[in-house]
C-alpha atoms as a PDB file:
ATOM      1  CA  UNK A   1     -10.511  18.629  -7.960  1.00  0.00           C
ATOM      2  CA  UNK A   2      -9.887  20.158 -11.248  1.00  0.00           C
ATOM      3  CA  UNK A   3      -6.204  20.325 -10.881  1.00  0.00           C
ATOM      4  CA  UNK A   4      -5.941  16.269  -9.765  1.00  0.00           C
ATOM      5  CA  UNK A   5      -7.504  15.828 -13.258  1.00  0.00           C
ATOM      6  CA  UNK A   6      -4.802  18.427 -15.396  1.00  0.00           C
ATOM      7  CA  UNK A   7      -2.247  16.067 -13.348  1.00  0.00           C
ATOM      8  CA  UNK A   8      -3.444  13.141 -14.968  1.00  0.00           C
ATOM      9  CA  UNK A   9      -3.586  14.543 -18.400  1.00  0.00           C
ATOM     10  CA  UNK A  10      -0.156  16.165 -18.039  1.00  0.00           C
ATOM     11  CA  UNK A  11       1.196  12.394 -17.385  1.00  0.00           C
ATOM     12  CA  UNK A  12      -0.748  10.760 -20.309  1.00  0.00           C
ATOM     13  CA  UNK A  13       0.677  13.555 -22.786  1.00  0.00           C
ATOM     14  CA  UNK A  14       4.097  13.889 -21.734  1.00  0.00           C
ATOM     15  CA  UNK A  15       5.396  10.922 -19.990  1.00  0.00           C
ATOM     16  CA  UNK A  16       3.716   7.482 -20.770  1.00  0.00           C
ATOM     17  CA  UNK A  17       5.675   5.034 -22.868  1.00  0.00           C
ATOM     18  CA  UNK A  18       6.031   1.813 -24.073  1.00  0.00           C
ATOM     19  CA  UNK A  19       9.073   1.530 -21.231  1.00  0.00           C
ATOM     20  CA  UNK A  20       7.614   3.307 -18.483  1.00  0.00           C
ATOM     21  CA  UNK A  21       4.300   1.485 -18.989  1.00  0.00           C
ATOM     22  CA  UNK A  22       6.037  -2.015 -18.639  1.00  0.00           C
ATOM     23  CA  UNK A  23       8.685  -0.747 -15.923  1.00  0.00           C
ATOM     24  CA  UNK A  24       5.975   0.523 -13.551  1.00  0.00           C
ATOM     25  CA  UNK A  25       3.469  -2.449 -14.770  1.00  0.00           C
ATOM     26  CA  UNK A  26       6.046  -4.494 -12.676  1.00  0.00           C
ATOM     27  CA  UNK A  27       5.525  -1.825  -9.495  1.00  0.00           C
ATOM     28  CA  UNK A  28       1.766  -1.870  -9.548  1.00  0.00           C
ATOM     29  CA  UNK A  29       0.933  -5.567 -10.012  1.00  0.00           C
ATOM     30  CA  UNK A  30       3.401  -6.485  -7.483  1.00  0.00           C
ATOM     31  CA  UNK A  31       1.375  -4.124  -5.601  1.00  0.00           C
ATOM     32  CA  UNK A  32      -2.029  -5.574  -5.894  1.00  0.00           C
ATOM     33  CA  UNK A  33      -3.478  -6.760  -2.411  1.00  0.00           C
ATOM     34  CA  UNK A  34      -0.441  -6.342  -0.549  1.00  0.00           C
ATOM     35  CA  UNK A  35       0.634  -9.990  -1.531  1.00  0.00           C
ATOM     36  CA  UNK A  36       4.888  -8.969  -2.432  1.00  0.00           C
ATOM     37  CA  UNK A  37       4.580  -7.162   1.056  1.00  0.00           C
ATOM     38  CA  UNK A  38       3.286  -9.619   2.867  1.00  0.00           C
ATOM     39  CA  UNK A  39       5.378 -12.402   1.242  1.00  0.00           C
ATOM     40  CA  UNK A  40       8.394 -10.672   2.040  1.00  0.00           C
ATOM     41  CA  UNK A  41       6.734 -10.173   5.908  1.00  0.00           C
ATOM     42  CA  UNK A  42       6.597 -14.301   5.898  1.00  0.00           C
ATOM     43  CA  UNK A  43      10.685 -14.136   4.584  1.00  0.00           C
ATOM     44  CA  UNK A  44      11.767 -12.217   7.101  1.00  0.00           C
ATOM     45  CA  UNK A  45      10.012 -13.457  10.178  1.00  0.00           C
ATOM     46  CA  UNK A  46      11.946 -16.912   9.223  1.00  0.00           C
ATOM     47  CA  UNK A  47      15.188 -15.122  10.346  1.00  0.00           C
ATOM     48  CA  UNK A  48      15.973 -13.838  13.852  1.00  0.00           C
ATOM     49  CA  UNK A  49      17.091 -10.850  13.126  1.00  0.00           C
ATOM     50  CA  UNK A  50      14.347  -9.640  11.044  1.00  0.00           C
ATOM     51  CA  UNK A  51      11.628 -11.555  12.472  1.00  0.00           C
ATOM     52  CA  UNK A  52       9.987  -8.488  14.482  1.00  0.00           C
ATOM     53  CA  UNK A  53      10.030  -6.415  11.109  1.00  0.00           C
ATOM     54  CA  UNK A  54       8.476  -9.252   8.978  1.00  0.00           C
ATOM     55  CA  UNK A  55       5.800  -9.528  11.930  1.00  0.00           C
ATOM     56  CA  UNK A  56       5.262  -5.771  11.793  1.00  0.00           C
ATOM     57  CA  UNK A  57       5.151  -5.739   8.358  1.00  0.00           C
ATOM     58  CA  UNK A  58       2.667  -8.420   7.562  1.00  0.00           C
ATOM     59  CA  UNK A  59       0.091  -6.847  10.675  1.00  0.00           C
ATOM     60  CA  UNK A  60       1.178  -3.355   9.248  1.00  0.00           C
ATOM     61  CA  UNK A  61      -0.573  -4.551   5.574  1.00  0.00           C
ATOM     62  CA  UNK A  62      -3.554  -6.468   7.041  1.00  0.00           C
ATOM     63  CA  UNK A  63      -4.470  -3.804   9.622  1.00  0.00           C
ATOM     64  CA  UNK A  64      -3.790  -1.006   8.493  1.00  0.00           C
ATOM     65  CA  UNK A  65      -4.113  -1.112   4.819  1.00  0.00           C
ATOM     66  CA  UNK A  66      -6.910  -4.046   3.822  1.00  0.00           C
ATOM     67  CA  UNK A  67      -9.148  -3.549   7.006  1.00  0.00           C
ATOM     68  CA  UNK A  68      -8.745  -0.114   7.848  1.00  0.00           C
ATOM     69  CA  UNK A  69      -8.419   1.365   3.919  1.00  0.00           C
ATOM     70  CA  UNK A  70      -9.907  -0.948   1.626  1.00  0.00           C
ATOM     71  CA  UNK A  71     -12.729  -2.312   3.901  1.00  0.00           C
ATOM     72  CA  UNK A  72     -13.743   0.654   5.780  1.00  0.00           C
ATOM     73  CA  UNK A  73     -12.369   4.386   4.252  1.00  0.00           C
ATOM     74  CA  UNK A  74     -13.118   3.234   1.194  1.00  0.00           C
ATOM     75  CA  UNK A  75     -16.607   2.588   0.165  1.00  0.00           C
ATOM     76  CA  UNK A  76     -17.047   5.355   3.208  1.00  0.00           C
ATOM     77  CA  UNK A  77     -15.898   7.838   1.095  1.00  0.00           C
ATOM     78  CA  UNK A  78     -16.971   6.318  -2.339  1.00  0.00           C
ATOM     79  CA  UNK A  79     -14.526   8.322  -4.648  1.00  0.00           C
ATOM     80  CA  UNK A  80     -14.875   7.233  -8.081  1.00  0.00           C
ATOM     81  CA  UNK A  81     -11.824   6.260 -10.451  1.00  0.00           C
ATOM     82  CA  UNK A  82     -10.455   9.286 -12.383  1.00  0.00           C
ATOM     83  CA  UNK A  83     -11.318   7.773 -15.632  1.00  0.00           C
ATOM     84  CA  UNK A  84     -15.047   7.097 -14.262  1.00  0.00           C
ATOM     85  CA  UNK A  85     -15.121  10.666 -13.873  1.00  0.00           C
ATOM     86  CA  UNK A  86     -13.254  11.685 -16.629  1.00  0.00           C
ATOM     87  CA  UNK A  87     -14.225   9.184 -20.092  1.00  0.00           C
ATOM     88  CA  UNK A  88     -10.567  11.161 -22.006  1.00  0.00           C
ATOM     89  CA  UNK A  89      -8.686   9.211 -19.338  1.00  0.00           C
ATOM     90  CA  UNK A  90      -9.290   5.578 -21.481  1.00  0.00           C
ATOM     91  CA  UNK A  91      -5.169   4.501 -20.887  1.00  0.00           C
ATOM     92  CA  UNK A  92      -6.278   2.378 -17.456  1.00  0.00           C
ATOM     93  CA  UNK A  93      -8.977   0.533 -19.494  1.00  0.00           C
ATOM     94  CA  UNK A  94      -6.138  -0.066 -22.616  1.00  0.00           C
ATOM     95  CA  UNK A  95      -3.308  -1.431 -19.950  1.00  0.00           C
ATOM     96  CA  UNK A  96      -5.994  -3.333 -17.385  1.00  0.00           C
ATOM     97  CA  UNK A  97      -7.179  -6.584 -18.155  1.00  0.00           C
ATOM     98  CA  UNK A  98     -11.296  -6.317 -17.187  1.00  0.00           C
ATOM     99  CA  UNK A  99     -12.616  -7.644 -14.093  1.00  0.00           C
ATOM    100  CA  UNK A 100     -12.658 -11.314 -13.546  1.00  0.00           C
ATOM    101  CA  UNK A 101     -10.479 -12.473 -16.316  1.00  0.00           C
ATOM    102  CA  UNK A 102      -6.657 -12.628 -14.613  1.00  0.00           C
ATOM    103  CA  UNK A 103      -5.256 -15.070 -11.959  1.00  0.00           C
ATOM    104  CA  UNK A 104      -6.668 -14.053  -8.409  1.00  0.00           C
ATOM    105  CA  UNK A 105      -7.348 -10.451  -9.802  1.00  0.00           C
ATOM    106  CA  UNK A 106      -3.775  -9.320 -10.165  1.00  0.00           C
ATOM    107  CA  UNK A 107      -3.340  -6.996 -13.165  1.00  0.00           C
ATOM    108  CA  UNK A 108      -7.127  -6.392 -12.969  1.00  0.00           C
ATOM    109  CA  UNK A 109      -8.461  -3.112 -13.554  1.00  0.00           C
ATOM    110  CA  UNK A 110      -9.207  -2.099  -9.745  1.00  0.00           C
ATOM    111  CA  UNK A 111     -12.716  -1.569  -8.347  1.00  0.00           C
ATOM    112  CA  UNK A 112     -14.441   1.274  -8.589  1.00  0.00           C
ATOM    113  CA  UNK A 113     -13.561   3.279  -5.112  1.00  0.00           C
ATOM    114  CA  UNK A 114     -10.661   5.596  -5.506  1.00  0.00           C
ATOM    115  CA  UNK A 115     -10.006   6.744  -1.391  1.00  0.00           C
ATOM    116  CA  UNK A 116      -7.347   6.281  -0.295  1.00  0.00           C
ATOM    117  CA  UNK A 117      -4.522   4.279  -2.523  1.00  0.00           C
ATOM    118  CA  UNK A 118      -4.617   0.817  -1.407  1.00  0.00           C
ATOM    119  CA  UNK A 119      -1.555   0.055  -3.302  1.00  0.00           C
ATOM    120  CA  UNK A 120      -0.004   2.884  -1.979  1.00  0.00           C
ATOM    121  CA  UNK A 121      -1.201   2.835   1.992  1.00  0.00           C
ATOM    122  CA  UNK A 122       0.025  -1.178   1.829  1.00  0.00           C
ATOM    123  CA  UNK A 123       3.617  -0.304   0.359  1.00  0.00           C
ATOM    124  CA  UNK A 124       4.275   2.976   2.301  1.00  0.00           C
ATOM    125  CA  UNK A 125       2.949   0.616   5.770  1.00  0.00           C
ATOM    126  CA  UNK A 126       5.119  -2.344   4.756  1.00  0.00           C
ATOM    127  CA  UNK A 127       7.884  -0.012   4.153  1.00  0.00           C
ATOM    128  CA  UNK A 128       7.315   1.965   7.434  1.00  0.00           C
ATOM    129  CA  UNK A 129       7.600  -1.160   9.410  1.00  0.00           C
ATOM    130  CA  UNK A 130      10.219  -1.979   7.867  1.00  0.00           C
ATOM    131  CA  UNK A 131      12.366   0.388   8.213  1.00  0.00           C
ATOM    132  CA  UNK A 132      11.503   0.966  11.765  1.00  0.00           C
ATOM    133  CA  UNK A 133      13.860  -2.048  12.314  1.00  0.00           C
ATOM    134  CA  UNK A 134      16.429  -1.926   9.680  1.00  0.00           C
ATOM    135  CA  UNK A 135      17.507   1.176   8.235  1.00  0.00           C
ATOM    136  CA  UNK A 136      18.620  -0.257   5.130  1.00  0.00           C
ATOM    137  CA  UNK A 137      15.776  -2.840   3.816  1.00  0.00           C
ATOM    138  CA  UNK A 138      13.499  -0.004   4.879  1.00  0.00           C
ATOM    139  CA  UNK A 139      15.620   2.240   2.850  1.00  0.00           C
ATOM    140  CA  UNK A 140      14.913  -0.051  -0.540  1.00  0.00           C
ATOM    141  CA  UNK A 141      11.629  -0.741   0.933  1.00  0.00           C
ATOM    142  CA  UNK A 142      10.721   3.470   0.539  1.00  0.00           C
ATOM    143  CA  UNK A 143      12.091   3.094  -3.064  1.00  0.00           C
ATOM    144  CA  UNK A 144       9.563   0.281  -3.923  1.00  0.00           C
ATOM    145  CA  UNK A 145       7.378   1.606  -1.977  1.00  0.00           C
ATOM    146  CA  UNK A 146       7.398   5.316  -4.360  1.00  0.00           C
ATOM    147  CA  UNK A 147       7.657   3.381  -7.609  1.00  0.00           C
ATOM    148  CA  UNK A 148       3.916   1.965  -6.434  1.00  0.00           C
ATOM    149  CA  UNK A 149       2.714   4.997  -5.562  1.00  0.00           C
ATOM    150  CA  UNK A 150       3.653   6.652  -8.521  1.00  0.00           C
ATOM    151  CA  UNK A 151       2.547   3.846 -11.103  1.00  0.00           C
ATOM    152  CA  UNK A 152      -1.355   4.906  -9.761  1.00  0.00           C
ATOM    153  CA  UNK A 153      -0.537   8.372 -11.093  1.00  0.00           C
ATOM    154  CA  UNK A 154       0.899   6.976 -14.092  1.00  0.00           C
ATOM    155  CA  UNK A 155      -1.550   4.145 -14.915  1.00  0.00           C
ATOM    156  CA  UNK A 156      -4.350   6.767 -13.966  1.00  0.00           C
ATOM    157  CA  UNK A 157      -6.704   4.583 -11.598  1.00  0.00           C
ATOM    158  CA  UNK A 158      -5.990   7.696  -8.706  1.00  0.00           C
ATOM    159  CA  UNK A 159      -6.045  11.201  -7.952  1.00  0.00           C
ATOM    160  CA  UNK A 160      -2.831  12.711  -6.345  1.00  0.00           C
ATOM    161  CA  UNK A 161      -4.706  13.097  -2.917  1.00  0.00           C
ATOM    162  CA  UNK A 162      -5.653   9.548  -3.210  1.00  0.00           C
ATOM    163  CA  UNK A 163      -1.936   8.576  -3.428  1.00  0.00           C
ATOM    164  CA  UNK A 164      -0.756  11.434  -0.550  1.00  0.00           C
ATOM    165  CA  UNK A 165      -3.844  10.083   1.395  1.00  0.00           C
ATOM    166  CA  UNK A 166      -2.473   6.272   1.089  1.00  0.00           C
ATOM    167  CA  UNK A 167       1.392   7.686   2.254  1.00  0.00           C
ATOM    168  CA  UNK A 168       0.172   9.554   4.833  1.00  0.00           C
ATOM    169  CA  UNK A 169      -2.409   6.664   6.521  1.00  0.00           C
ATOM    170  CA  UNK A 170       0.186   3.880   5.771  1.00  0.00           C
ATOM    171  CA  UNK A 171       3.336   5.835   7.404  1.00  0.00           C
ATOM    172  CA  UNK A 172       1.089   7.205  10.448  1.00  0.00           C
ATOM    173  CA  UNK A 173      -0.989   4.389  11.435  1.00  0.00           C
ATOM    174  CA  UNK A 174       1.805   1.580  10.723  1.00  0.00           C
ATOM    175  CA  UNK A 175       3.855   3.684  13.942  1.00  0.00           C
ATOM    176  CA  UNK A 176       0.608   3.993  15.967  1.00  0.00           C
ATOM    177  CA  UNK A 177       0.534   0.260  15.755  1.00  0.00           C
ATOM    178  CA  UNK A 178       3.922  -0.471  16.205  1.00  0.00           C
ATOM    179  CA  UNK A 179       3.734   1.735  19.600  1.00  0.00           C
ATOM    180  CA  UNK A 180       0.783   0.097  20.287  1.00  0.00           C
ATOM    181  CA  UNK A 181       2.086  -3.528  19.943  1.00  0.00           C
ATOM    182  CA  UNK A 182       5.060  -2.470  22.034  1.00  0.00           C
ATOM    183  CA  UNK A 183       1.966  -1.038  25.137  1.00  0.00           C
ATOM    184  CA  UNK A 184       0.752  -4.625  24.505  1.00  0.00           C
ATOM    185  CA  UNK A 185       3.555  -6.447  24.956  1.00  0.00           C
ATOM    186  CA  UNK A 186       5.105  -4.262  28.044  1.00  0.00           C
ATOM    187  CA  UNK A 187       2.090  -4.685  29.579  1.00  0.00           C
ATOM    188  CA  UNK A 188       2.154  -8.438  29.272  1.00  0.00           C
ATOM    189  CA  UNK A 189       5.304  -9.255  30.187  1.00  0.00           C
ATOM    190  CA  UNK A 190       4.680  -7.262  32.978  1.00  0.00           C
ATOM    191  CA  UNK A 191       1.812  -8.983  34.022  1.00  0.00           C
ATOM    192  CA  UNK A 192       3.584 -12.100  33.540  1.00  0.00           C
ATOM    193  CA  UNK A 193       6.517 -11.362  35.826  1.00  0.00           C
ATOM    194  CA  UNK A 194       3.986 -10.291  38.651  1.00  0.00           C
ATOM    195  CA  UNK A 195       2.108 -13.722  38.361  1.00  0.00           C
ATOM    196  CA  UNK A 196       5.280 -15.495  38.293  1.00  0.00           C
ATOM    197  CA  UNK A 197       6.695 -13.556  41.553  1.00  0.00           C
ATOM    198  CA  UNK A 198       2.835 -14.373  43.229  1.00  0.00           C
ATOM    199  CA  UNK A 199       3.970 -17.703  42.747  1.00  0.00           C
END
């Protein structure tokens, strides 16, 4: 859409900075593949407490965002990159080192499907799980989460939609599967108890 693209440009002429570019270069490589989220999943499932968050979390991620988003919705819908579309928008290929050349592709420029935000659908998802257990990490987790979301915009590797898209299927399928897992688990236990009385 012609407006996702004025977005864009409005950002590039108005707001990027040396600052902002290294303050939300931070955000968006800790973003890449849903590694921070799922490392802090693996941190919190060592304590009690937290253990059923962590677990959400990490399924949240895999499920939801790299099978669901990355393997399937995208190359479905094929969206190219804004600055594939648009050859003004040359900021991504100036901050982004090129394909192949960084440590297990973090900092990399991303491939070339746009739909939906990975980074985006993996952050809002941890974040949703997270917070479905604890308030307050879920809290900071929505803050990180936004600071990811919006570093796309600013770095210019998504449309807006791309980024509402990514919210929208990380938040809503991250509490389909947490309802989901909770079915599972009811109905095991429950078949448990009724082999155990059998017995």
């Amino acid at each position: 859409m012609p407006w996702e693209l004025d977005f864009l440009h409005f950002l590039n002429d108005f707001l990027v900075n040396d600052f902002l570019s290294g303050f939300l270069g931070i955000f968006t490589i800790l973003g890449d593949m849903g590694a921070i989220w799922i490392i802090l999943g693996i941190i919190l499932t060592i304590s009690k407490k937290y253990r059923k968050a962590g677990i959400l979390c990490i399924l949240s991620v895999l499920l939801v965002s790299g099978l669901f988003n990355d393997l399937i919705l995208k190359p479905l819908v094929a969206r190219p990159r804004p600055y594939a579309v648009d050859p003004t928008l040359t900021f991504p290929l100036n901050f982004f080192l090129p394909e192949g050349t960084s440590l297990l592709g973090f900092g990399e420029l991303p491939g070339k499907n746009s739909f939906a935000s990975g980074h985006t659908c993996s952050s809002f998802a941890a974040a949703t799980a997270i917070f479905i257990y604890s308030r307050k990490l879920g809290i900071a987790s929505f803050v990180v989460a936004i600071l990811v979301a919006f570093s796309r915009l600013y770095f210019q590797v998504h449309y807006p939609t791309d980024v509402i898209a990514g919210l929208a299927i990380g938040v809503v399928l991250t509490i389909g599967l947490y309802y989901l897992l909770k079915l599972i688990v009811k109905l095991y236990l429950k078949r448990k108890n009724k082999a155990s009385l059998n017995n």
